[in-house]
N, C-alpha and C. Protein backbone atom coordinates (compact mmCIF):
# COMPACT_ATOMS: atom_id res chain seq x y z
N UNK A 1 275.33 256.64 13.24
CA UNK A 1 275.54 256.36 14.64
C UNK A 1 276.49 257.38 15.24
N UNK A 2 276.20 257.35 16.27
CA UNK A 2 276.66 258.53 17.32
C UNK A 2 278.24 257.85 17.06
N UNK A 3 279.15 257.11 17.68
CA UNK A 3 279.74 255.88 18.29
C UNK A 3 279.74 254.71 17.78
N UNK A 4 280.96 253.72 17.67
CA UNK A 4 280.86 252.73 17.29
C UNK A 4 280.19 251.90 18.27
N UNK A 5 279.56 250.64 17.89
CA UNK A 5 278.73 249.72 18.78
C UNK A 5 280.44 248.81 19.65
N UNK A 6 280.34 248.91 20.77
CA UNK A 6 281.30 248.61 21.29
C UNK A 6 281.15 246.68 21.22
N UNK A 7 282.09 245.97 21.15
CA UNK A 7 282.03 244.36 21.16
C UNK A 7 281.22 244.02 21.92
N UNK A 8 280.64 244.36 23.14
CA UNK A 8 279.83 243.74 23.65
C UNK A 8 278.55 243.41 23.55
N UNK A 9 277.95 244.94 22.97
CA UNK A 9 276.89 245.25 22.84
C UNK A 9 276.34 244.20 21.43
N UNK A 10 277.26 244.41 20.46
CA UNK A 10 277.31 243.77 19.38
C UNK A 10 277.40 241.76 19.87
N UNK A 11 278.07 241.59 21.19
CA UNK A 11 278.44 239.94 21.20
C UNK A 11 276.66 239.65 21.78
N UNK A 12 276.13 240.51 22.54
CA UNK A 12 274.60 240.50 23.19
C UNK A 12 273.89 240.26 22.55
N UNK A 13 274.10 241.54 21.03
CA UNK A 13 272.48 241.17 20.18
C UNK A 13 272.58 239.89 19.40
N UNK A 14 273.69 239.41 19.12
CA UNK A 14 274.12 238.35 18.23
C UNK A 14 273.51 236.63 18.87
N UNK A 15 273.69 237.01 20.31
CA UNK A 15 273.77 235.65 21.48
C UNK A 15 271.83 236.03 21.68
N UNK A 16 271.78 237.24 21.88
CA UNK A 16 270.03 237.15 22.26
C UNK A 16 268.99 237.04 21.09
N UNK A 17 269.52 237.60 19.60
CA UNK A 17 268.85 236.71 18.77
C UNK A 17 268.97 235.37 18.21
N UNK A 18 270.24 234.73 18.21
CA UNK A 18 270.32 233.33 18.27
C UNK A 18 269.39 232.37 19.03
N UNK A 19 269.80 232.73 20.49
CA UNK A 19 268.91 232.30 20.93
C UNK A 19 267.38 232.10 21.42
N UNK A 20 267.13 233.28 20.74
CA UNK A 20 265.60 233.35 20.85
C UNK A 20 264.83 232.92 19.21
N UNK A 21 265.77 232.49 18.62
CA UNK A 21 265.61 231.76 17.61
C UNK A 21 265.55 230.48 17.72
N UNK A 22 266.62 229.78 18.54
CA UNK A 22 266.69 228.49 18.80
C UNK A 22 264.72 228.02 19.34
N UNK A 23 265.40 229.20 20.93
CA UNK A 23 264.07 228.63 21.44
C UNK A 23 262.82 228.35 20.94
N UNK A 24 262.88 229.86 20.50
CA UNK A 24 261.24 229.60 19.80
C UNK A 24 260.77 228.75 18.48
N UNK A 25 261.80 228.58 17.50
CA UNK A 25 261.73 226.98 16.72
C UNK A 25 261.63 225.94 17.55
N UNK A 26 262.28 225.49 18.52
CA UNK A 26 262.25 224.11 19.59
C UNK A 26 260.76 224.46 20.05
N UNK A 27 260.47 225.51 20.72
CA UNK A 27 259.29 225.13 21.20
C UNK A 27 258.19 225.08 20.30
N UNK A 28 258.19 225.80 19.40
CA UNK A 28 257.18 225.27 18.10
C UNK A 28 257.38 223.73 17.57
N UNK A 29 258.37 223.36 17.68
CA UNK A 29 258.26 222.00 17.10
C UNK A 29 258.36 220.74 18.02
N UNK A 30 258.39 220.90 18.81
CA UNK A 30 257.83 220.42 20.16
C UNK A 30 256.44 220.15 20.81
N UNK A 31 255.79 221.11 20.46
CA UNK A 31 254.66 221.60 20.50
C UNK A 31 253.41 221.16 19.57
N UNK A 32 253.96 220.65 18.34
CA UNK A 32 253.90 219.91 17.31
C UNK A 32 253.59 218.54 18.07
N UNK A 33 254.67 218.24 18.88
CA UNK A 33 254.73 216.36 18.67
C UNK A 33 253.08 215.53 19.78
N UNK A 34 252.71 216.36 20.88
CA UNK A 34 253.14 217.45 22.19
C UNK A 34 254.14 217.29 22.62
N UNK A 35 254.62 217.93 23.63
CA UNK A 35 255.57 217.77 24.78
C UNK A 35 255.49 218.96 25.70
N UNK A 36 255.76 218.30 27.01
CA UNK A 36 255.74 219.18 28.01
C UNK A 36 257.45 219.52 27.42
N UNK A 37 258.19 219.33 26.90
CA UNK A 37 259.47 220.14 26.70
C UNK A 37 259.13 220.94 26.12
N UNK A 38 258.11 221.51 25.28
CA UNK A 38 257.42 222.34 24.26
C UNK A 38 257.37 223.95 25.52
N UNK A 39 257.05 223.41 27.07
CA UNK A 39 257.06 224.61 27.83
C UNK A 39 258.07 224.53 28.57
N UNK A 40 259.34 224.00 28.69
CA UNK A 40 260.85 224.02 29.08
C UNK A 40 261.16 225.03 27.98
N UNK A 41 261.45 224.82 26.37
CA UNK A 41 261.79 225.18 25.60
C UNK A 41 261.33 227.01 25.61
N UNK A 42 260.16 227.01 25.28
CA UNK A 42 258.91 228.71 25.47
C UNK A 42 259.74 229.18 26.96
N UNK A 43 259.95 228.43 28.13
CA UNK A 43 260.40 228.85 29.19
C UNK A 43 262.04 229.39 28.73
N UNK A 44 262.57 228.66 28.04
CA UNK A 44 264.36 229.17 28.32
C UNK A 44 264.01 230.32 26.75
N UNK A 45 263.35 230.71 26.58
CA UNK A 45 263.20 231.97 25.61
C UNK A 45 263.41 233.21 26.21
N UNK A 46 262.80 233.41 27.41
CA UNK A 46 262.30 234.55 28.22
C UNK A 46 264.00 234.77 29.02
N UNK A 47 264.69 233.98 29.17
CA UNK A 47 266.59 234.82 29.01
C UNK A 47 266.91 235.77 28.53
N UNK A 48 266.69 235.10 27.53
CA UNK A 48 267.13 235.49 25.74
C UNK A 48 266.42 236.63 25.37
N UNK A 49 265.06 236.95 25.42
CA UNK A 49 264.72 238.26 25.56
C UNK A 49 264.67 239.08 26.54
N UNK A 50 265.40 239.32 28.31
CA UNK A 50 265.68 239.96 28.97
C UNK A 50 266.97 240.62 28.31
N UNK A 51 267.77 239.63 27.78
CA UNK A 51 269.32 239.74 27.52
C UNK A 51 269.07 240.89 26.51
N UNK A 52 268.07 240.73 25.37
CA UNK A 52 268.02 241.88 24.55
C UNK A 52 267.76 243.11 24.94
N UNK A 53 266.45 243.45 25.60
CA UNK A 53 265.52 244.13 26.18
C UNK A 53 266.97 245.29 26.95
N UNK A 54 268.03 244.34 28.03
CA UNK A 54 269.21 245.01 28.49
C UNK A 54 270.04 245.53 27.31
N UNK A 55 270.26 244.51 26.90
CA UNK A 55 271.61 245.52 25.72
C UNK A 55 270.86 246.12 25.02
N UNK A 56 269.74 246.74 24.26
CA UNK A 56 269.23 247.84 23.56
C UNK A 56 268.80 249.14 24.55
N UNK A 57 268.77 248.76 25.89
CA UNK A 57 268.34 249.85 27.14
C UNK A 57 270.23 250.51 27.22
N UNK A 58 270.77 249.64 27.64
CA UNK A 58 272.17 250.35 27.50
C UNK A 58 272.52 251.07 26.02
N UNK A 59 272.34 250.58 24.92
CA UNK A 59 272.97 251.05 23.73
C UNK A 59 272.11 252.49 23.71
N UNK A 60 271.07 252.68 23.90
CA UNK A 60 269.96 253.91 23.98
C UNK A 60 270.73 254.70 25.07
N UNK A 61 271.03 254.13 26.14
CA UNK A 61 271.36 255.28 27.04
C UNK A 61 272.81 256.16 27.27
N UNK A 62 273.62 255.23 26.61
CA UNK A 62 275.28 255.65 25.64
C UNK A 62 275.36 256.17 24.84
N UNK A 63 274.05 256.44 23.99
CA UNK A 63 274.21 256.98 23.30
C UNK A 63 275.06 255.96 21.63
N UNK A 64 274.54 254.80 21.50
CA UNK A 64 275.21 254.14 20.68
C UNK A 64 273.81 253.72 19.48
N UNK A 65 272.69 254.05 19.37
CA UNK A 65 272.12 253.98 18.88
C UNK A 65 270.83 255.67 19.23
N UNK A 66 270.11 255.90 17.57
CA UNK A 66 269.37 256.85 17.69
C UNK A 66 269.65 258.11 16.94
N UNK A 67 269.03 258.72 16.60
CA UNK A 67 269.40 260.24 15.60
C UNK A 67 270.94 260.64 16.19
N UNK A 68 271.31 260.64 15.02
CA UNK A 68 272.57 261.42 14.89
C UNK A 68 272.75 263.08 15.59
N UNK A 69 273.74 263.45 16.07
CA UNK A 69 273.96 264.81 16.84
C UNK A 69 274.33 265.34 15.87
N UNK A 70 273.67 266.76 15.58
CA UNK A 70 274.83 267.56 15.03
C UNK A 70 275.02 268.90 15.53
N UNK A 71 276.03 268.93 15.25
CA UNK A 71 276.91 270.24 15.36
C UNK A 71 276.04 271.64 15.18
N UNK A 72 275.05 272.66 16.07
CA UNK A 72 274.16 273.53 16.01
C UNK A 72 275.13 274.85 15.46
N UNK A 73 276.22 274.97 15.35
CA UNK A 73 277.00 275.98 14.98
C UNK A 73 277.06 276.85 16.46
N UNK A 74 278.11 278.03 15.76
CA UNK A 74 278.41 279.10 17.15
C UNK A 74 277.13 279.69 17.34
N UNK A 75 277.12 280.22 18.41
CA UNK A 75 275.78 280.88 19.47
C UNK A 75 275.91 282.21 18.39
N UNK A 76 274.65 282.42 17.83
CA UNK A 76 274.73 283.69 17.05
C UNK A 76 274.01 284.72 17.36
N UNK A 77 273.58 284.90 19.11
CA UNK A 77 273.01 285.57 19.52
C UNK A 77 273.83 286.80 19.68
């Protein structure tokens, strides 16, 4: 890594895969019984993957994730 992953970025991916874990178990097993909570549940997923979708667009554009830089040496022209 370029950079350390700053706390936030790191508190984001932690909160947007949790919860897109939650959801999508609830709405599978919901879905199971039926229930119209089965599409409350599938509905509060789509947060949870904006929330990711943002913090991996920022970490890409900081430069906090992606091939390593290196050092091209002095201009040996």
């Amino acid at each position: 890594m370029n950079t350390p992953v700053t706390p936030y970025v790191l508190a984001g991916r932690i909160l947007s895969i949790i919860g897109m874990g939650f959801t999508a178990a609830a709405a599978i097993l919901l879905a199971i019984i039926p229930s119209w909570w089965a599409a409350v549940s599938a509905a509060a997923f789509v947060p949870f993957f904006v929330l990711i979708v943002l913090v991996e667009r920022y970490s890409a554009k900081n430069g906090l994730i992606g091939p390593e830089v290196t050092d091209p040496g002095p201009d040996t022209r």
